[in-house]
N, C-alpha and C. Protein backbone atom coordinates (compact mmCIF):
# COMPACT_ATOMS: atom_id res chain seq x y z
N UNK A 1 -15.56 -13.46 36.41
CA UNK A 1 -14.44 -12.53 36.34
C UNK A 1 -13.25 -13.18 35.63
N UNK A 2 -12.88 -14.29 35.72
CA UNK A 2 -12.14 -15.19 35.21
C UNK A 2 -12.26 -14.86 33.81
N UNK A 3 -13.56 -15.61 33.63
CA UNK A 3 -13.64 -15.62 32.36
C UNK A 3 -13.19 -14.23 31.42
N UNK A 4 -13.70 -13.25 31.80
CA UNK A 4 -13.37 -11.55 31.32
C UNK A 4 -11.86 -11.57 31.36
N UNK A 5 -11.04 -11.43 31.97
CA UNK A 5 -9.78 -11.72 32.04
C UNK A 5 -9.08 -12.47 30.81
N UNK A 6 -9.33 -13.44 30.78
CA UNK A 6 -8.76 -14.86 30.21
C UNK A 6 -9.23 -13.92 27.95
N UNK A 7 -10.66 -13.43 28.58
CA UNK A 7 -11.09 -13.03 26.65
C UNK A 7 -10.62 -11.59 26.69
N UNK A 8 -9.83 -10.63 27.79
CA UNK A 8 -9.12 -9.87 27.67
C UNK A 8 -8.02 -10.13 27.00
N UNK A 9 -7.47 -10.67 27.81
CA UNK A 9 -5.62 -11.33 26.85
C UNK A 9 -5.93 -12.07 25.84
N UNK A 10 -6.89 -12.69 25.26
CA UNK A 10 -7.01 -13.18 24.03
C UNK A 10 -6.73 -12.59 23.00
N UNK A 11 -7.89 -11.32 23.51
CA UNK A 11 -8.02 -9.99 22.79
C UNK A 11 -6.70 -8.97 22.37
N UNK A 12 -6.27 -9.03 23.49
CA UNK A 12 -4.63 -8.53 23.50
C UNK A 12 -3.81 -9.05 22.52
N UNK A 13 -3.75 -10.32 22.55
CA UNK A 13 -2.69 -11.25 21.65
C UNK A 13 -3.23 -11.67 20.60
N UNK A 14 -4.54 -11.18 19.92
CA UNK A 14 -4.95 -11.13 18.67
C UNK A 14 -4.29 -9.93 18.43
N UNK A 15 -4.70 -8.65 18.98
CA UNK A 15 -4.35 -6.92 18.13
C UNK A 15 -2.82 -6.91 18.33
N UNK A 16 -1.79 -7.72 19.02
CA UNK A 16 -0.21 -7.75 18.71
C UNK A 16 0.12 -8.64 17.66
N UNK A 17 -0.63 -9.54 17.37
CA UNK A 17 -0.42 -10.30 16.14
C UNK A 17 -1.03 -9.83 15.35
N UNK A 18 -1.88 -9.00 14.81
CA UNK A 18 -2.28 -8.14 13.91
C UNK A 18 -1.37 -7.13 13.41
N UNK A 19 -0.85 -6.30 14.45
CA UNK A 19 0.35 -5.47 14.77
C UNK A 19 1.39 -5.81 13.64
N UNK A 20 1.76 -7.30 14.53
CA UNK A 20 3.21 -7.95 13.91
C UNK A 20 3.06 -7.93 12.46
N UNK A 21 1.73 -8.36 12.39
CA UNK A 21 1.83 -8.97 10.83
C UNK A 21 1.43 -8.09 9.77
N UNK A 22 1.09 -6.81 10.38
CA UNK A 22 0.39 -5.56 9.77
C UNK A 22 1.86 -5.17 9.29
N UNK A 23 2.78 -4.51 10.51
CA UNK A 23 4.18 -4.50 10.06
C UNK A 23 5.01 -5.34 8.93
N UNK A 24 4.96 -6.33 9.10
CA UNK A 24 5.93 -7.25 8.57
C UNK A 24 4.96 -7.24 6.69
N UNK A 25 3.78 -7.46 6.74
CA UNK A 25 3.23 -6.98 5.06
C UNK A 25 3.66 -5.54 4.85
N UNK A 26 3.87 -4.85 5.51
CA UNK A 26 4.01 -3.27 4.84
C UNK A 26 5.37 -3.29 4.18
N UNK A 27 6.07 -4.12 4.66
CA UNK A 27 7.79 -4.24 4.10
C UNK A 27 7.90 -5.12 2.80
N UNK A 28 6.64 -6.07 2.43
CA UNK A 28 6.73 -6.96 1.54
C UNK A 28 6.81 -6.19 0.04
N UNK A 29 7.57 -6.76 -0.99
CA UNK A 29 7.51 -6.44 -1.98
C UNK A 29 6.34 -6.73 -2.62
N UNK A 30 6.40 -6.12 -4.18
CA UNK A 30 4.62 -6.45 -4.64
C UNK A 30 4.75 -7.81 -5.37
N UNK A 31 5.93 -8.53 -5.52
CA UNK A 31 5.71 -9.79 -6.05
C UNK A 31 5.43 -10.78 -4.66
N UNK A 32 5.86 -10.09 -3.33
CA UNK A 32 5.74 -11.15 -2.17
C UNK A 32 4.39 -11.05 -2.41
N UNK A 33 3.92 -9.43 -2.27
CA UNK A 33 2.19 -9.57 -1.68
C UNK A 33 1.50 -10.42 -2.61
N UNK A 34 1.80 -10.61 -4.12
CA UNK A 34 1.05 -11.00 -4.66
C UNK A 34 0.88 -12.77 -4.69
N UNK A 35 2.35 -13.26 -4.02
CA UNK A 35 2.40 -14.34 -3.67
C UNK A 35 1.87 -14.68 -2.63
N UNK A 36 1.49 -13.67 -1.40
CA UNK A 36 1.00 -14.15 -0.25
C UNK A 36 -1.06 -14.07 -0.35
N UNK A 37 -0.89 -13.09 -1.47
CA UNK A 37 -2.38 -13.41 -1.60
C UNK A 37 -3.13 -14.03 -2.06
N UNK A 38 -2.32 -14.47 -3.41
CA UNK A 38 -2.70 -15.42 -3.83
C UNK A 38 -2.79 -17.29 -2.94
N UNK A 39 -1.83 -17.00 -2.66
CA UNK A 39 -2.04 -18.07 -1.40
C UNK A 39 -3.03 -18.37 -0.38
N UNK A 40 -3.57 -16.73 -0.05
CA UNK A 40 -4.46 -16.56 1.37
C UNK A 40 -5.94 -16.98 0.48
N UNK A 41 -6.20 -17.05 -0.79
CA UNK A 41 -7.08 -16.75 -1.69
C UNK A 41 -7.02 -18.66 -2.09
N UNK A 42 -5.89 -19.13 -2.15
CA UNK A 42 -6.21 -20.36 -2.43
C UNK A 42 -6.61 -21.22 -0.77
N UNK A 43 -6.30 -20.62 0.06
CA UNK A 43 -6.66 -21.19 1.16
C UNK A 43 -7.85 -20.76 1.63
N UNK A 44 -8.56 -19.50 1.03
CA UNK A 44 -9.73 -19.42 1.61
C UNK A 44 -9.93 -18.52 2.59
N UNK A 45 -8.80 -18.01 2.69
CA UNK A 45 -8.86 -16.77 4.21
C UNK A 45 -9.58 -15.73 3.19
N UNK A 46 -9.02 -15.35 2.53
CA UNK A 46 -9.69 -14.09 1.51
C UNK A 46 -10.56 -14.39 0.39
N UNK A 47 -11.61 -14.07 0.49
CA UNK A 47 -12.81 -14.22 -0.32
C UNK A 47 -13.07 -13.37 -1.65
């Protein structure tokens, strides 16, 4: 039961940081996005 709990709020505080950061890109300009993707792209998050 513990365990269920504990990968509940994980779960939780992944989809609010998704949230946050879903928000906070929708405000970015298209030279930010293109700076932040290119970045996510040199790091490997985006394939």
């Amino acid at each position: 039961m513990d365990f269920e709990r504990k990968e509940y709020a994980e779960e939780m505080r992944r989809e609010e940081l998704v949230r946050t950061i879903e928000h906070s890109v929708a405000r970015l300009t298209l030279g930010e996005l293109e700076a932040l993707y290119y970045d996510m792209v040199a790091k490997d998050y985006i394939r």
